[in-house]
N, C-alpha and C. Protein backbone atom coordinates (compact mmCIF):
# COMPACT_ATOMS: atom_id res chain seq x y z
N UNK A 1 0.84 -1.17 0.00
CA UNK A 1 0.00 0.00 0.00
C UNK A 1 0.89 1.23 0.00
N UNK A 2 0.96 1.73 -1.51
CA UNK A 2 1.96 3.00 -1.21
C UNK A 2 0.97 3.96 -1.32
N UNK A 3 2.04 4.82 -1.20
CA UNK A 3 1.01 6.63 -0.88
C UNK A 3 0.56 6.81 -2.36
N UNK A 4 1.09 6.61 -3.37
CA UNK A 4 0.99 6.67 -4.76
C UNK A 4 -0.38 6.05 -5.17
N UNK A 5 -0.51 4.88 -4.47
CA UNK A 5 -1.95 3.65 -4.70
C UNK A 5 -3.28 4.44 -3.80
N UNK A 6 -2.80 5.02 -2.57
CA UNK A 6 -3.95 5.35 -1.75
C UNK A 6 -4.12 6.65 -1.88
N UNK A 7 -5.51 7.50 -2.08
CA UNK A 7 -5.76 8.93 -1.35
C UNK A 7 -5.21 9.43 0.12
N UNK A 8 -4.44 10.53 0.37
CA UNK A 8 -4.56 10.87 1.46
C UNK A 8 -6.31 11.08 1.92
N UNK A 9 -6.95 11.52 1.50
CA UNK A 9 -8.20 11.48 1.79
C UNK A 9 -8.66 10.05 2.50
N UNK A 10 -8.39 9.08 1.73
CA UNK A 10 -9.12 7.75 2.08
C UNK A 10 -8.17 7.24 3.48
N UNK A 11 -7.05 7.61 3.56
CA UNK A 11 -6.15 7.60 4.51
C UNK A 11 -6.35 8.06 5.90
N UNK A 12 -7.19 9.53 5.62
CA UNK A 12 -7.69 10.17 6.47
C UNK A 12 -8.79 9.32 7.26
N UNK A 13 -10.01 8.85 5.84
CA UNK A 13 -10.68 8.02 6.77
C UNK A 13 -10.79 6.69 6.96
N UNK A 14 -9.36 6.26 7.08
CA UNK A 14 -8.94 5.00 7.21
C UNK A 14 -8.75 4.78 8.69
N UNK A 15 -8.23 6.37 8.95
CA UNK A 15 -7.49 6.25 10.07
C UNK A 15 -8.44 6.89 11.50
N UNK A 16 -9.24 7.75 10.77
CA UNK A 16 -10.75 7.89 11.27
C UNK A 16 -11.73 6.74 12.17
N UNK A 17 -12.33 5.93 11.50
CA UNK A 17 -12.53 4.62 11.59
C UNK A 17 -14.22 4.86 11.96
N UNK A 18 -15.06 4.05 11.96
CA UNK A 18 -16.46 3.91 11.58
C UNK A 18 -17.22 5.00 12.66
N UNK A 19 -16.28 4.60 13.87
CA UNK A 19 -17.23 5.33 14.77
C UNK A 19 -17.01 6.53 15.20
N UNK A 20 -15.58 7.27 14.55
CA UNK A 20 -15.27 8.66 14.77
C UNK A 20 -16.48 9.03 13.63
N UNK A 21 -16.58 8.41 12.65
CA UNK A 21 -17.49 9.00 11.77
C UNK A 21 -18.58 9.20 11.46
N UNK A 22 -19.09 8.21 12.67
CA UNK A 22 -20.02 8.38 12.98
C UNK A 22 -20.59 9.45 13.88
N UNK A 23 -19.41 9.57 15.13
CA UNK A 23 -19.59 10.70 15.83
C UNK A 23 -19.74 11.93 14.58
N UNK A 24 -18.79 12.32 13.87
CA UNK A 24 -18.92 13.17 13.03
C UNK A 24 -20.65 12.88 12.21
N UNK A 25 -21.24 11.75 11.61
CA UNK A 25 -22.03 12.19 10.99
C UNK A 25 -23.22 12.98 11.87
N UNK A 26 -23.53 12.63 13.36
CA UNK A 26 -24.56 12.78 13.77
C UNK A 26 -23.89 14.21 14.47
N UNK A 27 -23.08 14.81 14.32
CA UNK A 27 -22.55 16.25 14.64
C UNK A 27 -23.23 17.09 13.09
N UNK A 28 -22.96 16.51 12.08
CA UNK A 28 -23.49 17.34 10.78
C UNK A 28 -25.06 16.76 10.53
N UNK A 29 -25.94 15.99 11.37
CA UNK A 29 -27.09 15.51 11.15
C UNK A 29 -27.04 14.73 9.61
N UNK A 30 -26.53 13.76 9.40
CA UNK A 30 -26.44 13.39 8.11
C UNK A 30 -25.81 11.89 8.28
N UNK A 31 -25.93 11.03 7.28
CA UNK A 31 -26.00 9.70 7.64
C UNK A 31 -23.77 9.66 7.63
N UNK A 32 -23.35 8.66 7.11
CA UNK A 32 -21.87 8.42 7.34
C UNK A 32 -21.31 8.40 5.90
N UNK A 33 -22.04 8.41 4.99
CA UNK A 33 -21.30 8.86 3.18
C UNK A 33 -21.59 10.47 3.38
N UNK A 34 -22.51 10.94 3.68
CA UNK A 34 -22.51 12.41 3.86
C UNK A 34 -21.48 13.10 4.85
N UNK A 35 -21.04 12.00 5.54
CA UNK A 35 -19.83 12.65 6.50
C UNK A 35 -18.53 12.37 5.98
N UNK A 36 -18.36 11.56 5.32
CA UNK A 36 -17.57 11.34 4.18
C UNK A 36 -17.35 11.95 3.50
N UNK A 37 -18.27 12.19 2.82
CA UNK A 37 -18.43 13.66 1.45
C UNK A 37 -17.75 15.06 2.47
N UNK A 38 -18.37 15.42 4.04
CA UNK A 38 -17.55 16.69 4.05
C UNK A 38 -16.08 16.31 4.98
N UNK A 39 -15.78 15.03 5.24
CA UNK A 39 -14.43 15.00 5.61
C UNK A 39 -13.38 14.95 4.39
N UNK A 40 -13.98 14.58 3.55
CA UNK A 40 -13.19 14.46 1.92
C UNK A 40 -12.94 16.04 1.57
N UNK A 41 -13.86 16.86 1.67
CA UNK A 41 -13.85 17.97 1.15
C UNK A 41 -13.08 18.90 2.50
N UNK A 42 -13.32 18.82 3.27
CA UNK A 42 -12.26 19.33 4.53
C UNK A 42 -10.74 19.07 4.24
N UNK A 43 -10.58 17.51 4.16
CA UNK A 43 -9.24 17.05 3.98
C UNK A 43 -8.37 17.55 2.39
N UNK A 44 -9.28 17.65 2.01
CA UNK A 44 -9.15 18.38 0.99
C UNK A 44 -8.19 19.98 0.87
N UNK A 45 -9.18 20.36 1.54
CA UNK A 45 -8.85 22.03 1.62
C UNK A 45 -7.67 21.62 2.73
N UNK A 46 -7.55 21.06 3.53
CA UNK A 46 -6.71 21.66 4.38
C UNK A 46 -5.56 21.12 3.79
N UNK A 47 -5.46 20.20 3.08
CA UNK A 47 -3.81 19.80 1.92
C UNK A 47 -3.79 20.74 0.96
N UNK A 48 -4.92 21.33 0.57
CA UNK A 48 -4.38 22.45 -0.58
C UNK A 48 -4.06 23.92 0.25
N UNK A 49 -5.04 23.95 1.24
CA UNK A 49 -3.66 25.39 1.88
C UNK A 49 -2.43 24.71 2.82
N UNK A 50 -2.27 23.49 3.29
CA UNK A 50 -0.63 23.42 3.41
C UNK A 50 0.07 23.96 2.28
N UNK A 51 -0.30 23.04 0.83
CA UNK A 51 0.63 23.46 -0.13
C UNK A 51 0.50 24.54 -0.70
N UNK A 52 -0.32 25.12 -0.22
CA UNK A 52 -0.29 26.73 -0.55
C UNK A 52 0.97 27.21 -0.02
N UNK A 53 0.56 27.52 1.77
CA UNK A 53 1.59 27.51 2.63
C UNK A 53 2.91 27.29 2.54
N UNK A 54 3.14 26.11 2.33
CA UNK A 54 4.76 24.94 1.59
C UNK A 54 4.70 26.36 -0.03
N UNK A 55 4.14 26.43 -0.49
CA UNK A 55 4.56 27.02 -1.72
C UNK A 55 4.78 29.01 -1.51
N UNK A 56 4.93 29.44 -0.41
CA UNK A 56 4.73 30.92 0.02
C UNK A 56 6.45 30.99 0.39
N UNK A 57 6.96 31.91 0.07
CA UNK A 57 8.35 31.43 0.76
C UNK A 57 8.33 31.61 2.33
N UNK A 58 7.52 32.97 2.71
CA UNK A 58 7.31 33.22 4.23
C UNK A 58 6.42 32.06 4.78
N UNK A 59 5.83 31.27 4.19
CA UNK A 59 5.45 30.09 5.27
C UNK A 59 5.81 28.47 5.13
N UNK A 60 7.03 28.93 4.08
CA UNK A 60 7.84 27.29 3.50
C UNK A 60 8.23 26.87 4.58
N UNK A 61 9.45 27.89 5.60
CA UNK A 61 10.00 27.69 7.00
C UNK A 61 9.16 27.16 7.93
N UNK A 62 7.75 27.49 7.97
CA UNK A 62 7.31 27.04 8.99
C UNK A 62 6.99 25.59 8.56
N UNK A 63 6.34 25.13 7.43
CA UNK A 63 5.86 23.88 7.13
C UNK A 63 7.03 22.70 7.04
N UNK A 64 8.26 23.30 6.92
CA UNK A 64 9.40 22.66 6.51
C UNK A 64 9.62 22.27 8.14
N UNK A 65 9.73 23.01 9.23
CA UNK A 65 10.01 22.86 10.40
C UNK A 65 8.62 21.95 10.99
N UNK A 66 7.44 22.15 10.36
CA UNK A 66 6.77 21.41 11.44
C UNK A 66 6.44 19.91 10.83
N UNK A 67 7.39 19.35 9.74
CA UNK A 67 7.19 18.46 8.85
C UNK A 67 8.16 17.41 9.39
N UNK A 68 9.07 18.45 9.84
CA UNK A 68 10.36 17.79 10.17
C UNK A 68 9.98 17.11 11.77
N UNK A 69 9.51 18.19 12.53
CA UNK A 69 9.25 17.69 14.01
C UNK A 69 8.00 16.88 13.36
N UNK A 70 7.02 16.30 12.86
CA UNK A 70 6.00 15.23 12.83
C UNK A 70 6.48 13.94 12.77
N UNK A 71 7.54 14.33 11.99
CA UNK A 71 8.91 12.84 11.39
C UNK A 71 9.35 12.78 12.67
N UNK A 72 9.90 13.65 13.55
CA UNK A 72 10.76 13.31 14.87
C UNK A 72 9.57 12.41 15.42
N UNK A 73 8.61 12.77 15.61
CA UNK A 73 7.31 12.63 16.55
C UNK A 73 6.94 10.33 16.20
N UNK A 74 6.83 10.82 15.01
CA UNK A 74 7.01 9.26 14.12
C UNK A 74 7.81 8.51 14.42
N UNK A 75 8.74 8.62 14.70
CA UNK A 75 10.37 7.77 14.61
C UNK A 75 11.01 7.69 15.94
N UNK A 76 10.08 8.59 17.13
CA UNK A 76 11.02 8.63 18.52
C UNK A 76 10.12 7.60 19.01
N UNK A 77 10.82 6.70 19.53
CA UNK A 77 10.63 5.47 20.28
C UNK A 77 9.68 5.81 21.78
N UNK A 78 8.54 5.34 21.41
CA UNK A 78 7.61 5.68 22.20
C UNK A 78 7.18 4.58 23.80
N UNK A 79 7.65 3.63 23.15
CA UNK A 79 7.30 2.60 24.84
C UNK A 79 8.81 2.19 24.57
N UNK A 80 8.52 1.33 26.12
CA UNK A 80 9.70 0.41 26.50
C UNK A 80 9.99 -0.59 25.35
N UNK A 81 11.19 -1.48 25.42
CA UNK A 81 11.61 -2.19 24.52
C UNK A 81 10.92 -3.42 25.12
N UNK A 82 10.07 -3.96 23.74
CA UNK A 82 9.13 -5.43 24.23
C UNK A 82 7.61 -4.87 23.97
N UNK A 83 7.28 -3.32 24.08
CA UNK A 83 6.03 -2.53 24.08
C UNK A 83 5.56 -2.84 22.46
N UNK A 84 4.21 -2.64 22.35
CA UNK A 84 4.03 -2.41 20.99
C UNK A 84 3.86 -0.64 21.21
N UNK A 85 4.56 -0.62 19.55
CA UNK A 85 4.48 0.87 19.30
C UNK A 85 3.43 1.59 19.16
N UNK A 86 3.32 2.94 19.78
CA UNK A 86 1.88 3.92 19.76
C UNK A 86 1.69 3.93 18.12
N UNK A 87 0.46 3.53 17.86
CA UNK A 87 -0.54 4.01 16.52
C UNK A 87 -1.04 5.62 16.58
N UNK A 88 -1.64 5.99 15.42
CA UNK A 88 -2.45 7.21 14.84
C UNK A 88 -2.27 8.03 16.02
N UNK A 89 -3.18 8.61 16.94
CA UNK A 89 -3.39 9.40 18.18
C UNK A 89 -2.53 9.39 19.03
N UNK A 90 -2.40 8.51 19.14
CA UNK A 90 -1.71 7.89 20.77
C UNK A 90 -0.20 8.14 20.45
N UNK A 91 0.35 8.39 18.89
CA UNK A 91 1.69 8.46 18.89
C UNK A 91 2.00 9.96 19.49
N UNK A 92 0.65 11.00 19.61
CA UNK A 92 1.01 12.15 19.72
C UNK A 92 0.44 12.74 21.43
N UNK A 93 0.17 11.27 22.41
CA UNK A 93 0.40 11.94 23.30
C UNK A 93 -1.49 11.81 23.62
N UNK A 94 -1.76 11.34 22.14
CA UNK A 94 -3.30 11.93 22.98
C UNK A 94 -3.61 12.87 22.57
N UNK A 95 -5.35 13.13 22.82
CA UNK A 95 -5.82 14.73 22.38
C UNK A 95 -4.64 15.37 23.63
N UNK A 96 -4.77 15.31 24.67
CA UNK A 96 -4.13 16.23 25.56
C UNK A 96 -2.44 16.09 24.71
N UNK A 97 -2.19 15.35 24.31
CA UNK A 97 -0.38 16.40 23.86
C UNK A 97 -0.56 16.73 22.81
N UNK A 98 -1.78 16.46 22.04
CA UNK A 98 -2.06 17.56 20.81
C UNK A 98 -2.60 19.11 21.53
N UNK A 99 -3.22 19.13 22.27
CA UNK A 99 -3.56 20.22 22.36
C UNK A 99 -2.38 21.12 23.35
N UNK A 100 -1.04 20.39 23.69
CA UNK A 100 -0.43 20.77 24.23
C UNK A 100 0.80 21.47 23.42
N UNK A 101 0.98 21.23 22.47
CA UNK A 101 1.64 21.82 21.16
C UNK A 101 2.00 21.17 19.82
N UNK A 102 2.71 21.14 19.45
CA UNK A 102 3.43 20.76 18.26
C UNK A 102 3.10 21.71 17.35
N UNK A 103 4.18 21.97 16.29
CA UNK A 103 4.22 23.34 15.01
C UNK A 103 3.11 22.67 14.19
N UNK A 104 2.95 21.41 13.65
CA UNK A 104 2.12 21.05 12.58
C UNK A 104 0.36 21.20 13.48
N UNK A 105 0.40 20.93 14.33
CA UNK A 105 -0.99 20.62 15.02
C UNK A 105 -1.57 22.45 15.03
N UNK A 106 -0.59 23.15 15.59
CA UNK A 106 -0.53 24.74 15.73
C UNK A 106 -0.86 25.31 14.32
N UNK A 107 -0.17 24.53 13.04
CA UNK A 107 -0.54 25.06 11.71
C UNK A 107 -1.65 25.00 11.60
N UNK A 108 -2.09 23.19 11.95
CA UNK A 108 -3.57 23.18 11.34
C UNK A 108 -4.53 23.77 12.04
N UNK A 109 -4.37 24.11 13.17
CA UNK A 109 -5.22 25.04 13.98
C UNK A 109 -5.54 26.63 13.49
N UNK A 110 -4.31 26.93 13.00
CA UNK A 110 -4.19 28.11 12.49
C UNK A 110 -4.80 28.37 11.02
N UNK A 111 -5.38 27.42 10.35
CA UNK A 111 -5.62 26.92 9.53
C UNK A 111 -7.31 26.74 9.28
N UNK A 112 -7.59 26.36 10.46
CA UNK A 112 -8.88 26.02 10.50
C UNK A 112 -9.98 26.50 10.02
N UNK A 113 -9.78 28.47 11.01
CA UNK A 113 -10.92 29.21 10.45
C UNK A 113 -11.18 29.21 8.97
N UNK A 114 -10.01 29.82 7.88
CA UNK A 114 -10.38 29.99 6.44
C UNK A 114 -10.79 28.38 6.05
N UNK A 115 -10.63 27.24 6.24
CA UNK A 115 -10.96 26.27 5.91
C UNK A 115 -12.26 25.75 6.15
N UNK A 116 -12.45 26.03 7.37
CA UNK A 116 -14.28 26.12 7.60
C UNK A 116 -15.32 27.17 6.97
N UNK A 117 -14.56 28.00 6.86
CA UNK A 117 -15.31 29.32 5.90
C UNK A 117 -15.81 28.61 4.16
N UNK A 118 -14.08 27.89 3.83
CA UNK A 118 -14.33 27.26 2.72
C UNK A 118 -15.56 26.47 2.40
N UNK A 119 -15.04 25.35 3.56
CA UNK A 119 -15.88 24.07 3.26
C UNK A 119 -17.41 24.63 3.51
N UNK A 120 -17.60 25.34 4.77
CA UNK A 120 -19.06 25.91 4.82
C UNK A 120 -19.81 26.32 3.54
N UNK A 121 -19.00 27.78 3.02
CA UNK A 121 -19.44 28.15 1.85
C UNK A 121 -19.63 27.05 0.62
N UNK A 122 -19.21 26.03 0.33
CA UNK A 122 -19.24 24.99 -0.75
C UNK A 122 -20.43 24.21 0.00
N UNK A 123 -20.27 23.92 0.63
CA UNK A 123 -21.31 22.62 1.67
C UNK A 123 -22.81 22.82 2.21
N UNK A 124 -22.82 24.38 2.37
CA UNK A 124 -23.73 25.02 3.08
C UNK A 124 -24.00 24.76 4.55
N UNK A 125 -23.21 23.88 4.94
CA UNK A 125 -22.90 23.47 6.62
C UNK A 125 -22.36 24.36 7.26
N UNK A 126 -23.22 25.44 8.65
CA UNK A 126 -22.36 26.22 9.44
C UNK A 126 -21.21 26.09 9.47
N UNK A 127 -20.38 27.04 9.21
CA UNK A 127 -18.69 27.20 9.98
C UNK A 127 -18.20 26.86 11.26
N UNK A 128 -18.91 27.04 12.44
CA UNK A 128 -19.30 26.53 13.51
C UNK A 128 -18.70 25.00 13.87
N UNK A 129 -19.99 24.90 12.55
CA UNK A 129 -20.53 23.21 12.76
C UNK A 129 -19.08 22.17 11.94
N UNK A 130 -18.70 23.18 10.73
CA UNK A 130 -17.11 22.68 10.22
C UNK A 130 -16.01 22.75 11.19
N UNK A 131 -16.16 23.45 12.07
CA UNK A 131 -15.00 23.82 12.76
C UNK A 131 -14.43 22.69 13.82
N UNK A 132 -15.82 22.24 14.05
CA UNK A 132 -16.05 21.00 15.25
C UNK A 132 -15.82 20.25 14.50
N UNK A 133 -15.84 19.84 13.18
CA UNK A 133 -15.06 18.65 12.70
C UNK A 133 -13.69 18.78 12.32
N UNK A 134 -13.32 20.02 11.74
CA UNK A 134 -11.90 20.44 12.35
C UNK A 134 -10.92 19.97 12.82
N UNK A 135 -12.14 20.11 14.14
CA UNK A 135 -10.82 20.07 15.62
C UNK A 135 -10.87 18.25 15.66
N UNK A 136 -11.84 18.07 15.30
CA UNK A 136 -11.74 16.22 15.08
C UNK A 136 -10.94 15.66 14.48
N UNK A 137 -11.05 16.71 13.53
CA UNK A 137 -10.05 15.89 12.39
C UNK A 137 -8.55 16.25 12.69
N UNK A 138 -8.26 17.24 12.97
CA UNK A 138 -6.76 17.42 13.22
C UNK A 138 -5.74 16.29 13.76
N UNK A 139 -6.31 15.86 14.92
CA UNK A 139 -5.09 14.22 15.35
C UNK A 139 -5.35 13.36 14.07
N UNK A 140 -6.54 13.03 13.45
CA UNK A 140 -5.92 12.57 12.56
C UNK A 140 -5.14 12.41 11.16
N UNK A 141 -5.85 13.97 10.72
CA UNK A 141 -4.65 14.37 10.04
C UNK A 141 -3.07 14.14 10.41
N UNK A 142 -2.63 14.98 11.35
CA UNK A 142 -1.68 14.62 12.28
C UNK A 142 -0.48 13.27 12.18
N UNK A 143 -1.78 12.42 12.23
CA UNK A 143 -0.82 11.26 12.29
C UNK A 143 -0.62 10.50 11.12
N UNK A 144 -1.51 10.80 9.99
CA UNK A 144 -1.58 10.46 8.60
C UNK A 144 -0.67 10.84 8.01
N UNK A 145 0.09 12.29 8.47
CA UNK A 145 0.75 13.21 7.77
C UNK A 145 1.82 12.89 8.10
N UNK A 146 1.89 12.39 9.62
CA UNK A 146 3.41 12.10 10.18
C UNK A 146 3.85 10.75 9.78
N UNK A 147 2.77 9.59 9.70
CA UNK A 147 3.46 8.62 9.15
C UNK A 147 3.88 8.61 7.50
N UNK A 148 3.12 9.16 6.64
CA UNK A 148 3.36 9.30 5.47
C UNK A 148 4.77 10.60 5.12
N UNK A 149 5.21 10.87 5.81
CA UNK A 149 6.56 11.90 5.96
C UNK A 149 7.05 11.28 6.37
N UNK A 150 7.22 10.17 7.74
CA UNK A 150 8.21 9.42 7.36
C UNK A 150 8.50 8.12 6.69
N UNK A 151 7.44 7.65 6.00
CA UNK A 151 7.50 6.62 5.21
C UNK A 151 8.14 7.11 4.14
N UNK A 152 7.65 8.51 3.81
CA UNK A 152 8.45 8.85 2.54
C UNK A 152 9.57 9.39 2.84
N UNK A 153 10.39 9.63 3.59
CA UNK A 153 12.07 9.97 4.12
C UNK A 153 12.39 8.50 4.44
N UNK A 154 11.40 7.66 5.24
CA UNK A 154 12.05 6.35 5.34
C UNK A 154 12.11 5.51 3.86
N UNK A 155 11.76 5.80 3.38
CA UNK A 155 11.38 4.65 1.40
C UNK A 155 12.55 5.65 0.55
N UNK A 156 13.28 6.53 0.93
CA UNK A 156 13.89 7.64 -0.03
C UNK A 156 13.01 8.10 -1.35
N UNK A 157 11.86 8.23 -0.92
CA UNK A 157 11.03 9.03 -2.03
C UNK A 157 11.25 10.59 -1.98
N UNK A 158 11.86 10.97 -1.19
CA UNK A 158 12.39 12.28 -0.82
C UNK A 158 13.47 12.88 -1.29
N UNK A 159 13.82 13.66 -2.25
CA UNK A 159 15.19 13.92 -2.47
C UNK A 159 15.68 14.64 -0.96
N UNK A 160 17.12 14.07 -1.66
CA UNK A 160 18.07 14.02 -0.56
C UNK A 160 17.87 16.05 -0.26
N UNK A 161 17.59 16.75 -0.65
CA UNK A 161 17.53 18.13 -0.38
C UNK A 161 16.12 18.52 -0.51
N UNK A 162 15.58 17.96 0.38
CA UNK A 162 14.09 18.49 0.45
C UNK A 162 13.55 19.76 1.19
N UNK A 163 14.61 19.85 2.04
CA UNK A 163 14.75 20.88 2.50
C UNK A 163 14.92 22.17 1.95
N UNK A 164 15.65 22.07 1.14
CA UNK A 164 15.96 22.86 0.43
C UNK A 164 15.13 24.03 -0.34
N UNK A 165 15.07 25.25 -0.44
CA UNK A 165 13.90 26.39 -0.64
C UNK A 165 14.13 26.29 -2.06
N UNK A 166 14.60 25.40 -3.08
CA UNK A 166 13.91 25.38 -4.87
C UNK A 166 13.17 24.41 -4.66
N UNK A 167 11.65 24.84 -4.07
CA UNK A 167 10.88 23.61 -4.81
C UNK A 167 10.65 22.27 -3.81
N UNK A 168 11.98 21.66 -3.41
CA UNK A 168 11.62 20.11 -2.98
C UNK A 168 10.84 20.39 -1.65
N UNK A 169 10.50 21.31 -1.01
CA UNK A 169 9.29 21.42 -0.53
C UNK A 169 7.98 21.09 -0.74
N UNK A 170 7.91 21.56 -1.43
CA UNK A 170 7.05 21.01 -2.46
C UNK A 170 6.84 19.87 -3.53
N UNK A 171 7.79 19.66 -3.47
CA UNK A 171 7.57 18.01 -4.21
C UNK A 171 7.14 17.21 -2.97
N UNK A 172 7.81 17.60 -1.72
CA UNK A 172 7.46 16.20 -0.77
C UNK A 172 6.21 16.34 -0.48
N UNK A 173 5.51 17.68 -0.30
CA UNK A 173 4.60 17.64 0.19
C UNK A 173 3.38 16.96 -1.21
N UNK A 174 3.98 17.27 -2.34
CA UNK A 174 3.12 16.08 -3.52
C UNK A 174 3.10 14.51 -3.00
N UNK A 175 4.40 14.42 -2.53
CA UNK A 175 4.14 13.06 -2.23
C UNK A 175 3.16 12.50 -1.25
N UNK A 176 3.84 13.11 -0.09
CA UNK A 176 3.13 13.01 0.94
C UNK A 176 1.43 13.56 1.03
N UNK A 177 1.06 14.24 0.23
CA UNK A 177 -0.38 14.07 0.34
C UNK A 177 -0.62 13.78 -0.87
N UNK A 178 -0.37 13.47 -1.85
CA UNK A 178 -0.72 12.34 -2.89
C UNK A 178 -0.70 13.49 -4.02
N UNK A 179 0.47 14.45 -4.14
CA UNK A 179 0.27 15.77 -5.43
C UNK A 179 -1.53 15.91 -6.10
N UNK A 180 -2.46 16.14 -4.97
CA UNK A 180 -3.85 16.07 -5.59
C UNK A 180 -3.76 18.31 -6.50
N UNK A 181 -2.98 18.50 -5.83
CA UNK A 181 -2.88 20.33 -5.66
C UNK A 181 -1.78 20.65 -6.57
């Protein structure tokens, strides 16, 4: 299953799972393909203003830095040796160490309002009412984003200078959310 074969979207609600989405459908009064339809279109917008973002030079630094700490977040050895390793949420601590910081969690927060404005205006669903799925959706964005950043630094789908301000910013972030933008 490479990132190439799957949607980040479908990823999103892979990692979601029946009964977050459910919580979500009965938050938008609407059955669980209709919550589908606006987590698709959420997940959506919020990968096309990262790569907006990734593509601004004043906010490349920040996406480049909080891309990098999601990969740390991924790859730092989370239990004892013999433990099984933290999955999706739990790699980040929990809602409580999401809401306790990290640069990428802080982006997408920062992120939120114009994205609920978006999706509202297209959807006709309060902003409000987008916002609360939002904040739902963020851990799992989160951890979608962090394992697929480092799958793709771990697989060398990354040029070796991704860092780098021509561009490979932006290529990774094609990879890593599936170049839909």
């Amino acid at each position: 299953m490479s990132d190439d074969s799957r949607s980040f979207e479908q990823d999103v609600l892979d990692e979601l799972g029946d009964d977050r989405l459910q919580e979500i459908a009965g938050l938008l009064g609407t059955d669980a393909s209709g919550a589908q339809d606006v987590v698709g279109t959420t997940v959506s917008a919020l990968s096309g203003d990262l790569q907006g973002r990734a593509a601004d030079p004043a906010g490349a630094d920040e996406v480049r830095q909080a891309f990098a700490e999601a990969e740390a977040v991924q790859e730092a050895p989370q239990a004892a040796p013999g433990d099984q390793p933290l999955q999706g949420v739990a790699a980040f601590g929990g809602l409580g160490g999401l809401a306790a910081g990290g640069m990428m969690s802080g982006m997408l927060a920062k992120m939120s309002r114009p994205v609920a404005n978006a999706v509202a205006k297209k959807t006709g669903i309060p902003a409000a009412t987008v916002t609360r799925v939002i904040e739902m959706l963020i851990p799992v964005v989160l951890a979608v984003l962090s394992r697929r950043a480092a799958g793709t630094k771990a697989g060398g789908a990354a040029p070796k200078g991704a860092a780098a301000p021509s561009g490979g910013l932006g290529d990774l972030l094609g990879q890593i959310l599936g170049g839909k933008k």
